[in-house]
C-alpha atoms as a PDB file:
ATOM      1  CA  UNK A   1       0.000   0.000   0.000  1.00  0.00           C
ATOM      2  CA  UNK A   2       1.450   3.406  -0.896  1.00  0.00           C
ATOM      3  CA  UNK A   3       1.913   5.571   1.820  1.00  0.00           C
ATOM      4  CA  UNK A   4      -0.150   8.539   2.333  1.00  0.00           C
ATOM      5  CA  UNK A   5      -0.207  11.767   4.697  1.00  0.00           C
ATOM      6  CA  UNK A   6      -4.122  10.404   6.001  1.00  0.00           C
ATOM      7  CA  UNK A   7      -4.092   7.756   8.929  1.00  0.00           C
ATOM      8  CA  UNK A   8      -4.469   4.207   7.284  1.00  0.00           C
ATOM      9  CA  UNK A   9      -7.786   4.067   9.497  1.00  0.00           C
ATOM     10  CA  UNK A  10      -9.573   6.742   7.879  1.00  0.00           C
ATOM     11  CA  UNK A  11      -8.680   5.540   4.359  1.00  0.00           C
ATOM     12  CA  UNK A  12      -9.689   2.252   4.965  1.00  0.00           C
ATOM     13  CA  UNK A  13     -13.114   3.545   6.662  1.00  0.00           C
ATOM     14  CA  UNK A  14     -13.572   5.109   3.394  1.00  0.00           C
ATOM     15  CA  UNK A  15     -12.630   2.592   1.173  1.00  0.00           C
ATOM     16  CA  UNK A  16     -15.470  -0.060   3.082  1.00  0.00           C
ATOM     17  CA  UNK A  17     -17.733   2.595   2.879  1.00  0.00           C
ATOM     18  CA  UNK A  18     -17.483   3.098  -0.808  1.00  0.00           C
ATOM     19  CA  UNK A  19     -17.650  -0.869  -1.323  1.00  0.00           C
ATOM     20  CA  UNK A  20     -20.632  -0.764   0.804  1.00  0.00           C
ATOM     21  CA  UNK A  21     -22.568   1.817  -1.396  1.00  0.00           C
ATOM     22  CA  UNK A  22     -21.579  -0.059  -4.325  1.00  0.00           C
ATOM     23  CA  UNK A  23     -22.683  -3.556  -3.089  1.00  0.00           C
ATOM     24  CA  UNK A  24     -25.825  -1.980  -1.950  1.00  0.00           C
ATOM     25  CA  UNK A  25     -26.503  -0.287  -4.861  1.00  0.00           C
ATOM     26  CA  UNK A  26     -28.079  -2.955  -7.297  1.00  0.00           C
ATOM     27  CA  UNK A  27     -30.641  -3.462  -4.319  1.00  0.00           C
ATOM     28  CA  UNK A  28     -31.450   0.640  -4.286  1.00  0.00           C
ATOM     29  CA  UNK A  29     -32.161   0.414  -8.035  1.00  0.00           C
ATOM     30  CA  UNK A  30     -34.378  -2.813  -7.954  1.00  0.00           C
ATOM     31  CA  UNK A  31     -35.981  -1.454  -5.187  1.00  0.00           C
ATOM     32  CA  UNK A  32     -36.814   2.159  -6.499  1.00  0.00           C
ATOM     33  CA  UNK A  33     -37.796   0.620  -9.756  1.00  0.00           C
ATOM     34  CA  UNK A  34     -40.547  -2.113  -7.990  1.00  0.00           C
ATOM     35  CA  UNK A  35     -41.475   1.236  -6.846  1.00  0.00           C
ATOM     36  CA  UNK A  36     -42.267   3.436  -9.297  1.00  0.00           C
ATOM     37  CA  UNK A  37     -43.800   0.486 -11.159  1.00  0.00           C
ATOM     38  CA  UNK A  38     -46.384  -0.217  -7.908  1.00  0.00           C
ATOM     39  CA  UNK A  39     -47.239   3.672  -7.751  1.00  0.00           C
ATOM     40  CA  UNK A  40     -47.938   3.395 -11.871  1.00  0.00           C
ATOM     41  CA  UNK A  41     -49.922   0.353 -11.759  1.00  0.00           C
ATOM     42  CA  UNK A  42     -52.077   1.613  -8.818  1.00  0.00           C
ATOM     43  CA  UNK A  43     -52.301   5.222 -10.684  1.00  0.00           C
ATOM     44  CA  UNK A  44     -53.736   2.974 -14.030  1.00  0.00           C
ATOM     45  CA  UNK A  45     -56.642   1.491 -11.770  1.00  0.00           C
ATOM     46  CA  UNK A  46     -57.518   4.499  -9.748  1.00  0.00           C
ATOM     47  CA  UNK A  47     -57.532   6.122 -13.295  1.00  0.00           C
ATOM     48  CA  UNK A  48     -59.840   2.603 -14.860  1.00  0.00           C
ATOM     49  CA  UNK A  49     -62.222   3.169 -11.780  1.00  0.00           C
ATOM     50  CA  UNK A  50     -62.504   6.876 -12.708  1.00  0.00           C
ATOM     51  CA  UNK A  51     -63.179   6.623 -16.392  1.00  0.00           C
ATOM     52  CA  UNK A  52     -65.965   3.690 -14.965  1.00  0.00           C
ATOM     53  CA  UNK A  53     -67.857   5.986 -12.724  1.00  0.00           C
ATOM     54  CA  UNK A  54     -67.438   9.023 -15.149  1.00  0.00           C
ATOM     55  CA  UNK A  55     -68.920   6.694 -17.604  1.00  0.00           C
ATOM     56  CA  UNK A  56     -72.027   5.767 -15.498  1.00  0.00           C
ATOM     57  CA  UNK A  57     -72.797   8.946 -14.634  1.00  0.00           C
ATOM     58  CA  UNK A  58     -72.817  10.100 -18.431  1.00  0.00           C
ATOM     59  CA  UNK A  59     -75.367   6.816 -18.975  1.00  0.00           C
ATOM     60  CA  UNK A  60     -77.355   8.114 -16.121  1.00  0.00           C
ATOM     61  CA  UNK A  61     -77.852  11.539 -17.724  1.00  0.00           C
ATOM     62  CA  UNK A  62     -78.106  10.097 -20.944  1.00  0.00           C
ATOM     63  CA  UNK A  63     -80.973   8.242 -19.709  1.00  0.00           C
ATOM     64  CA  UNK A  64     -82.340  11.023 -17.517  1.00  0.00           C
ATOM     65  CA  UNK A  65     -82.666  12.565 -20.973  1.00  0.00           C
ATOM     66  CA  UNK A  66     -84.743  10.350 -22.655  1.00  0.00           C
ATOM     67  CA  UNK A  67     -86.920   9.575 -20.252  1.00  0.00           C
ATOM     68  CA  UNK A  68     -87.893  13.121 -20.038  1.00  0.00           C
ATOM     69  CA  UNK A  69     -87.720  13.341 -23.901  1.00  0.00           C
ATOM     70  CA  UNK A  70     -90.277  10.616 -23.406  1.00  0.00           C
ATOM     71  CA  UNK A  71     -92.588  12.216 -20.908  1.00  0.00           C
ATOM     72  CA  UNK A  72     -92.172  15.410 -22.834  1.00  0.00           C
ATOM     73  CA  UNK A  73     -93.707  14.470 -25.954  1.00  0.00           C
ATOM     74  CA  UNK A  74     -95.999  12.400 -24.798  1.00  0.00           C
ATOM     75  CA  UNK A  75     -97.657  15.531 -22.331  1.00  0.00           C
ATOM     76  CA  UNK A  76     -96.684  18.121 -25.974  1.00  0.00           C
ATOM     77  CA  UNK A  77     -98.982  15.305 -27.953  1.00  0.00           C
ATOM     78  CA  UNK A  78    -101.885  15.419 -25.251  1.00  0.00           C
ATOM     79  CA  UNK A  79    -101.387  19.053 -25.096  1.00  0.00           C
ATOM     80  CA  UNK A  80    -101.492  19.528 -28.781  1.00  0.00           C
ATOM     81  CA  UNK A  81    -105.184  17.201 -29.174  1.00  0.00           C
ATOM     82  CA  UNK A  82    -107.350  18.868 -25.871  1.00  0.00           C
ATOM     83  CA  UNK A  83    -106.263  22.499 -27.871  1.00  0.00           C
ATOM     84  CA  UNK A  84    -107.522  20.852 -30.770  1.00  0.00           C
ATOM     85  CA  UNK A  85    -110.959  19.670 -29.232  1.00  0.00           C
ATOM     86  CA  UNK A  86    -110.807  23.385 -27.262  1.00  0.00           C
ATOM     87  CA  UNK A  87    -111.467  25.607 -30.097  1.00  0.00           C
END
């Protein structure tokens, strides 16, 4: 080992430190990357489960709609005969 103006100590403190990070750090990146692939699978079903409910509740108006479209022209077609017999 060459000899340096640093106590041997601290250099090899160092020098296990850096071989810890870089044993460690294949772990770190499977680990962030299980992550971020959780958070976007759970962000594509709350986003599924939106887009269903959003759905349904265009149906429901849609249907709200014509019922009313029904009611309506059925009350505009009696409205439009007992005129007729009126005058």
């Amino acid at each position: 080992m060459l000899p340096t103006p640093v106590n041997s100590l601290i250099t090899d403190s160092i020098t296990q430190t850096n071989t810890m990070a870089l044993g460690v750090a294949p772990a770190v990146a499977m680990s962030n990357l299980y992550q971020a692939t959780a958070q976007a699978l759970a962000m594509a079903a709350h986003n599924a489960t939106m887009n269903q409910q959003q759905t349904n509740i265009t149906a429901q108006a849609a249907t709200t709609a014509g019922v009313t479209t029904l009611y309506s022209i059925d009350t505009a077609t009696d409205a439009a005969g007992t005129s007729k017999l009126l005058k």
